[in-house]
C-alpha atoms as a PDB file:
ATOM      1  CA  UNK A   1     -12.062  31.909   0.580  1.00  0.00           C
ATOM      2  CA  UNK A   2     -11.631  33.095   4.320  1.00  0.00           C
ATOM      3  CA  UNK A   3     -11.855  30.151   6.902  1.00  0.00           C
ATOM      4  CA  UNK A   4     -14.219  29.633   9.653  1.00  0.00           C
ATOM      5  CA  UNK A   5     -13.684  28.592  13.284  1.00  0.00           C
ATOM      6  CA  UNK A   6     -16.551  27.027  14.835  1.00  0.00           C
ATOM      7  CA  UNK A   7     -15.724  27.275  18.484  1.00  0.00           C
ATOM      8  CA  UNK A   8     -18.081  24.746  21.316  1.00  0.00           C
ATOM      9  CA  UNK A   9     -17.844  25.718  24.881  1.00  0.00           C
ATOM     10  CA  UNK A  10     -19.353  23.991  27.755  1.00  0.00           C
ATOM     11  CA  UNK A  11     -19.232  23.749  31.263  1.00  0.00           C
ATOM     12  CA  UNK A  12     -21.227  23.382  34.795  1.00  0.00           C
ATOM     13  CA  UNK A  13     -20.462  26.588  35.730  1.00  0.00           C
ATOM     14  CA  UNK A  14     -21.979  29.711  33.961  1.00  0.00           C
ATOM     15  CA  UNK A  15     -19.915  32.063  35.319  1.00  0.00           C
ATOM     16  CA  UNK A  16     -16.752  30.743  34.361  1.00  0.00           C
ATOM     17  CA  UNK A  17     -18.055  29.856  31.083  1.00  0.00           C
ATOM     18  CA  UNK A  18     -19.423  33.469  30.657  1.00  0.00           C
ATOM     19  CA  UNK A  19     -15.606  34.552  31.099  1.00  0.00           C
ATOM     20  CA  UNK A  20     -14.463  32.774  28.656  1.00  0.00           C
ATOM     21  CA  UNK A  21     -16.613  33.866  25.845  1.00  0.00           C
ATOM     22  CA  UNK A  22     -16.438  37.788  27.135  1.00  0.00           C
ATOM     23  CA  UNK A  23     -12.324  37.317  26.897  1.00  0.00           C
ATOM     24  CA  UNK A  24     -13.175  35.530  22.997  1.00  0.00           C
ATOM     25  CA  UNK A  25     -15.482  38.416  22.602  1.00  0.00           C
ATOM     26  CA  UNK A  26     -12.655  41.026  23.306  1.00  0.00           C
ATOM     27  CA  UNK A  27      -9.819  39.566  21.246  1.00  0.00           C
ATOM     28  CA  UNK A  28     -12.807  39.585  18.175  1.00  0.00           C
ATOM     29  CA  UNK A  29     -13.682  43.241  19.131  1.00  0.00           C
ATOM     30  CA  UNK A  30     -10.192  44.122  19.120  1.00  0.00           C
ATOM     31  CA  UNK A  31      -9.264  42.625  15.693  1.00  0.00           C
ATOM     32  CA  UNK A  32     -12.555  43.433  14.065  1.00  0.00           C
ATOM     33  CA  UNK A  33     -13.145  40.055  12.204  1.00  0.00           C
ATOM     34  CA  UNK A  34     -16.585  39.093  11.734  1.00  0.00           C
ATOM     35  CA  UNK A  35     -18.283  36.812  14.807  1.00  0.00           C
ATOM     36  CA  UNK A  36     -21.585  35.443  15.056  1.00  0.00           C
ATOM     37  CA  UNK A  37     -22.810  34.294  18.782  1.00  0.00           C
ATOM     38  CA  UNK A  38     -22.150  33.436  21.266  1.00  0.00           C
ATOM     39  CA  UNK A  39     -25.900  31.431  20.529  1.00  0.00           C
ATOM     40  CA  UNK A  40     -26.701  29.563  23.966  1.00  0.00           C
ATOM     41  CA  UNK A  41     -27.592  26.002  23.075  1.00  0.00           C
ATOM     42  CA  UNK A  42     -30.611  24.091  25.646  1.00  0.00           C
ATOM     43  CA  UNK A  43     -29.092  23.182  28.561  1.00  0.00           C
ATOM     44  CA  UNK A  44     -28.581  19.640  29.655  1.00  0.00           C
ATOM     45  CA  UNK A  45     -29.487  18.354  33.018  1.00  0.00           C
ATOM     46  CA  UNK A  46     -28.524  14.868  34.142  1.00  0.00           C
ATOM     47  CA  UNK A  47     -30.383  13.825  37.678  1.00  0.00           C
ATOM     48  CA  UNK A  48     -29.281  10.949  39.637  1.00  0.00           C
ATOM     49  CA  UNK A  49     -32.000  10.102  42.629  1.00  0.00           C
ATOM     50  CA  UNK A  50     -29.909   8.596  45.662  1.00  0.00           C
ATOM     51  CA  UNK A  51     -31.223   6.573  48.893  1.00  0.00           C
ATOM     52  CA  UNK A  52     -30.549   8.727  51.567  1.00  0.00           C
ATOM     53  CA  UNK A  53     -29.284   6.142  54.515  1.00  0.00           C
ATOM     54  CA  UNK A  54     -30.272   5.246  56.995  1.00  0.00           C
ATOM     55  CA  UNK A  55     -33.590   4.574  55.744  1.00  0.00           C
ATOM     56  CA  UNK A  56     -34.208   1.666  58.331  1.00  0.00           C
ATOM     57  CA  UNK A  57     -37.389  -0.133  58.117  1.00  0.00           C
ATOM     58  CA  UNK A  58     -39.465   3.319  57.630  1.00  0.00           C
ATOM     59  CA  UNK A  59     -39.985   4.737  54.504  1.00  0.00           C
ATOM     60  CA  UNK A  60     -37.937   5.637  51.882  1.00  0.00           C
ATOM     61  CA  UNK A  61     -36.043   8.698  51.509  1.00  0.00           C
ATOM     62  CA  UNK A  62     -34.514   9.909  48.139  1.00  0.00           C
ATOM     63  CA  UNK A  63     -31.920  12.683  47.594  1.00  0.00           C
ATOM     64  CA  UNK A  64     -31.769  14.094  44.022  1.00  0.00           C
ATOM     65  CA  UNK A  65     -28.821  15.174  42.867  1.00  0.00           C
ATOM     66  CA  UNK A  66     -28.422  17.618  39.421  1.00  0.00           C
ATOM     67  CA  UNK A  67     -25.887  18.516  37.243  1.00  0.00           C
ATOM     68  CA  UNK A  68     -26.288  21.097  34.992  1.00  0.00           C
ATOM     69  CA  UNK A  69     -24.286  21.537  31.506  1.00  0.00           C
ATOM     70  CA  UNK A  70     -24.504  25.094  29.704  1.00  0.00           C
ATOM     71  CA  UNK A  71     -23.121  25.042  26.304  1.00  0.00           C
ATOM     72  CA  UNK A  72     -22.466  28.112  24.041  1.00  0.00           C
ATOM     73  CA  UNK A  73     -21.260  28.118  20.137  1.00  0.00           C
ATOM     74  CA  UNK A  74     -19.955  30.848  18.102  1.00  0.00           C
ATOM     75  CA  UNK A  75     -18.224  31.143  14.276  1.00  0.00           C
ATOM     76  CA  UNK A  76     -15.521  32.884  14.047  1.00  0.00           C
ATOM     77  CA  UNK A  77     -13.822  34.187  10.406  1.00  0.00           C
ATOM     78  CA  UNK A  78     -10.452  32.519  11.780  1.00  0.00           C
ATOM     79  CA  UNK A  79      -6.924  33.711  10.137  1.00  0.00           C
ATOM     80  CA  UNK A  80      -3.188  32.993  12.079  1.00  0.00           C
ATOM     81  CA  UNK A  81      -3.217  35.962  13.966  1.00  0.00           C
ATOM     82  CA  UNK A  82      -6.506  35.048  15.763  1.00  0.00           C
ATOM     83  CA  UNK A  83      -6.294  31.267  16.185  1.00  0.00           C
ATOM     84  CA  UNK A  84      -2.809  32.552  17.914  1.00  0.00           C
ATOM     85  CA  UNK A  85      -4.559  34.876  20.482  1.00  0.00           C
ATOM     86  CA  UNK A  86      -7.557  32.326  20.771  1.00  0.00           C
ATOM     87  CA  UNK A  87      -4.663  29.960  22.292  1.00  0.00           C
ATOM     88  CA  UNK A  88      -3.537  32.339  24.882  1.00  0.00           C
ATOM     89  CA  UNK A  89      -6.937  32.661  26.528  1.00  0.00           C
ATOM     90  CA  UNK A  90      -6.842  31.667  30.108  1.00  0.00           C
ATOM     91  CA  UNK A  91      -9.296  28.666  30.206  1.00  0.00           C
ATOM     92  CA  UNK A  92     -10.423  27.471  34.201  1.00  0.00           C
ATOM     93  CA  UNK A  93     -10.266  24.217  34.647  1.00  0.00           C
ATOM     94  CA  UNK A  94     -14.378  23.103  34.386  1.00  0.00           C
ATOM     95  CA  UNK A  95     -14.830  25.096  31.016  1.00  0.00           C
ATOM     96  CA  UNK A  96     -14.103  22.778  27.994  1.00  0.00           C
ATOM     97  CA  UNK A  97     -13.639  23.989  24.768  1.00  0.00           C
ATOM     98  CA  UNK A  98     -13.494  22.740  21.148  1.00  0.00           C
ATOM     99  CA  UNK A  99     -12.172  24.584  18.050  1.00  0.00           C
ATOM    100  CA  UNK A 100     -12.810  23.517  14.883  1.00  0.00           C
ATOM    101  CA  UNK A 101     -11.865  24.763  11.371  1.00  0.00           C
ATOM    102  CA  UNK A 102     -14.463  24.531   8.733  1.00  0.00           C
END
């Protein structure tokens, strides 16, 4: 029975996170193993409201700051030869990923 990789990316940046699944995408397209995804999952957003300063005795002033997280899954039918490629992928620095083996 073949083995599955589940792989979970997610970052605050789309476009870096966009590379790294089009570079996944090419090593699958290349070895011609079965993929299903990338499926985008709901982005999160966290929002923290800030008092601006100075607010003085006026009124008060809020800044709202937002952080976005994008997330992405896909399955991969995972043998040696691809988990070895799927470690060489050049990963930037605000893209974190998770691999597991089902």
């Amino acid at each position: 029975m073949p083995s599955k990789a589940r792989i979970r990316l997610w970052s605050t940046n789309v476009k870096d996170l966009n590379y790294v699944v089009g570079q996944i995408k090419n090593i699958v397209d290349k070895t011609g193993v079965s993929m299903r995804g990338p499926v985008p999952l709901p982005t999160s957003t966290m929002q923290v409201p800030i008092m601006r300063l100075p607010h003085g005795e006026g009124h008060k002033k809020w800044e709202k700051w937002e952080m976005r997280m994008h997330k992405r899954i896909m399955d991969i039918a995972a043998d040696e030869r691809i988990m070895r490629q799927l470690m060489r992928v050049r990963v930037p620095e605000d893209v974190y990923i998770e691999i597991e083996l089902i």
